[in-house]
C-alpha atoms as a PDB file:
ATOM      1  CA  UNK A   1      88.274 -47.472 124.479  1.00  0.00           C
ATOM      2  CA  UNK A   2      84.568 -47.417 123.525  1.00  0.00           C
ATOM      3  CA  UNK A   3      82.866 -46.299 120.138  1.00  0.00           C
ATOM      4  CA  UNK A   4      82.871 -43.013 120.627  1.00  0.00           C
ATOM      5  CA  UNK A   5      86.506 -42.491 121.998  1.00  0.00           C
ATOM      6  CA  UNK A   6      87.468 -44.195 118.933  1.00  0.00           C
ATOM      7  CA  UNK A   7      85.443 -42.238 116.778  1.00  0.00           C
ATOM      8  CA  UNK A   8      87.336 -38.614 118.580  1.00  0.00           C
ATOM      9  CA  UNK A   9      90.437 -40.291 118.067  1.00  0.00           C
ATOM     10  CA  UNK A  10      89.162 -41.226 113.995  1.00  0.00           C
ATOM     11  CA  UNK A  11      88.765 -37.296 113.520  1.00  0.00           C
ATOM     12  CA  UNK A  12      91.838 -35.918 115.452  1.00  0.00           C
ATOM     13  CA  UNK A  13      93.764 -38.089 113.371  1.00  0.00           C
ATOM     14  CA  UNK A  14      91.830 -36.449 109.893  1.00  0.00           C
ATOM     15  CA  UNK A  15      92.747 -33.386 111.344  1.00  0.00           C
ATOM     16  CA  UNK A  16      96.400 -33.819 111.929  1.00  0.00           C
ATOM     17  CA  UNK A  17      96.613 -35.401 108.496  1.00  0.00           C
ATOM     18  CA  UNK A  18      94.762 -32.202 107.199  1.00  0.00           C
ATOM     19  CA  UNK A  19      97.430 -29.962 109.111  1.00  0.00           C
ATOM     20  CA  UNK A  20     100.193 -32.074 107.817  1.00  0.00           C
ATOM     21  CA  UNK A  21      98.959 -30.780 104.296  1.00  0.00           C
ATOM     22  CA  UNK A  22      98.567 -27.131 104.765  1.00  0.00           C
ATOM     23  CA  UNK A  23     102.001 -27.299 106.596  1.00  0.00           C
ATOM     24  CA  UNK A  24     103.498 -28.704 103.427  1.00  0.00           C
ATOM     25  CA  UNK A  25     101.591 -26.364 101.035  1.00  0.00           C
ATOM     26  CA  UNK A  26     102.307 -23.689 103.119  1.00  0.00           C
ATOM     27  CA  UNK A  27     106.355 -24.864 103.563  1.00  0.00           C
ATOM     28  CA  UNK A  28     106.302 -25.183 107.100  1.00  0.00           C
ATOM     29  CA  UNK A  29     107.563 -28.367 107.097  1.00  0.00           C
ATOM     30  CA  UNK A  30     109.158 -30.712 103.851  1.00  0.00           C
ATOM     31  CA  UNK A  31     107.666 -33.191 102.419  1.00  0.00           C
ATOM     32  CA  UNK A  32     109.542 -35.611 103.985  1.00  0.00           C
ATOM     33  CA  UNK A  33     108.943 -34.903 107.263  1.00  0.00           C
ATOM     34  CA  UNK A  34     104.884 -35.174 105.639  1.00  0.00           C
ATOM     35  CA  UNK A  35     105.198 -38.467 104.406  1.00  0.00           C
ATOM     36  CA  UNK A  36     106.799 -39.832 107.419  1.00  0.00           C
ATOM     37  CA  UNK A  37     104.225 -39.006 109.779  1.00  0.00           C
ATOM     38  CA  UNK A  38     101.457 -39.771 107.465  1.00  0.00           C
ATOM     39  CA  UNK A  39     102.771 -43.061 107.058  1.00  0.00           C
ATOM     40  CA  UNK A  40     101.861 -42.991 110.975  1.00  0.00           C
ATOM     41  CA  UNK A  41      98.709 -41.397 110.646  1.00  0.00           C
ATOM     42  CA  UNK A  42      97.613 -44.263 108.147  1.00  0.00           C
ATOM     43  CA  UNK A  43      99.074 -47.253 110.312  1.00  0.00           C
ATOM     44  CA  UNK A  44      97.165 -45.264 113.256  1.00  0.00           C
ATOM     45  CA  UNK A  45      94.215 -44.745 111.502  1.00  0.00           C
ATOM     46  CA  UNK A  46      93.662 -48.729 110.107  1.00  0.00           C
ATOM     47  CA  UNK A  47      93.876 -50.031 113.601  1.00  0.00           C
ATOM     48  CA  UNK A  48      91.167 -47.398 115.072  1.00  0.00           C
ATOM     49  CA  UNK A  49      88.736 -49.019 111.993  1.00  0.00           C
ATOM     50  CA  UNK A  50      90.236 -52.217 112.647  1.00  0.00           C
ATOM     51  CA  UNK A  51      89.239 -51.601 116.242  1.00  0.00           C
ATOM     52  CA  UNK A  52      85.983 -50.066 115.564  1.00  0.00           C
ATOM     53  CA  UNK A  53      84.963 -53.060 113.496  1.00  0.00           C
ATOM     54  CA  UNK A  54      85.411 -55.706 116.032  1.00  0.00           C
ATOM     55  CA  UNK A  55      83.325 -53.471 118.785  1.00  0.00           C
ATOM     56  CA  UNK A  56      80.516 -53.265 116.265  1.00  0.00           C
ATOM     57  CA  UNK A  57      80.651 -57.047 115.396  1.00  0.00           C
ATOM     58  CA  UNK A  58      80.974 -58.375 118.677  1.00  0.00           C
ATOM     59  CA  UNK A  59      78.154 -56.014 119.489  1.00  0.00           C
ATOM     60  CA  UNK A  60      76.352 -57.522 116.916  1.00  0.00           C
ATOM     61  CA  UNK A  61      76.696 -61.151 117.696  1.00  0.00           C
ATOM     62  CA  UNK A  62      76.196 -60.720 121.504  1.00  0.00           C
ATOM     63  CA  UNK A  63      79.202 -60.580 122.903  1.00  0.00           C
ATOM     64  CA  UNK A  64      81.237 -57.987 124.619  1.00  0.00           C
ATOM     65  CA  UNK A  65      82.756 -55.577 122.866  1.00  0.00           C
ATOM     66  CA  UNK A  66      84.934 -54.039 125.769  1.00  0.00           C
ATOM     67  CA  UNK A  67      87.040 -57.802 124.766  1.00  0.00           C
ATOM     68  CA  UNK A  68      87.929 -56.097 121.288  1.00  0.00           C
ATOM     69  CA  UNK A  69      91.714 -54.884 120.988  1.00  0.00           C
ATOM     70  CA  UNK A  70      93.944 -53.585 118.821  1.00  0.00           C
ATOM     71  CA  UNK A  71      95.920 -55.333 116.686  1.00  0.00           C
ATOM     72  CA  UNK A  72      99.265 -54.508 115.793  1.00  0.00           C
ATOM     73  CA  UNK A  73      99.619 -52.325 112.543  1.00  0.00           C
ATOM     74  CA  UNK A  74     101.257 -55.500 110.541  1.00  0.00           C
ATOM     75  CA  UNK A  75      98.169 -57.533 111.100  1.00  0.00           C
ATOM     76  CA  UNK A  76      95.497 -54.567 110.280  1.00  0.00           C
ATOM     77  CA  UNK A  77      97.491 -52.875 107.366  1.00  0.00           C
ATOM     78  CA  UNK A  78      95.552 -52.261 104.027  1.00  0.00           C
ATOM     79  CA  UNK A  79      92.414 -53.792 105.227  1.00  0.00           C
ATOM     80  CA  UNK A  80      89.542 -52.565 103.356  1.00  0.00           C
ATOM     81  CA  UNK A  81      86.383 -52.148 104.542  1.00  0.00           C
END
């Protein structure tokens, strides 16, 4: 996946989380079923930053950054940037 893939992929996932909340607000769906797939959203949404940042570094520092991959949602959770 290349920077701007992951970027698309950054957004769609803002957009279902903004979904998620009108669905809620407007009681489409309970807040349960909300938090769940936020939780997803969120583990989702960490490794496509944690992703993003390894492209741009090994970009940086010569290297290749179609060798950057994903790393599983344990390892990338709660990073800040």
């Amino acid at each position: 996946m290349d920077q701007e893939q992951i970027l698309a992929k950054i957004t769609a996932m803002v957009d279902d989380e903004r979904r998620l909340r009108d669905a809620v607000a407007s009681g489409q769906i309970d807040s349960a079923t909300e938090h769940e797939r936020l939780g997803q959203l969120e583990r989702e949404l960490d490794q496509c930053w944690d992703l993003l940042r390894q492209r741009r570094a090994k970009s940086e520092f010569g290297e290749n950054p179609d060798e950057a991959r994903v790393r599983p949602s344990s390892q990338v959770e709660g990073y800040q940037s």
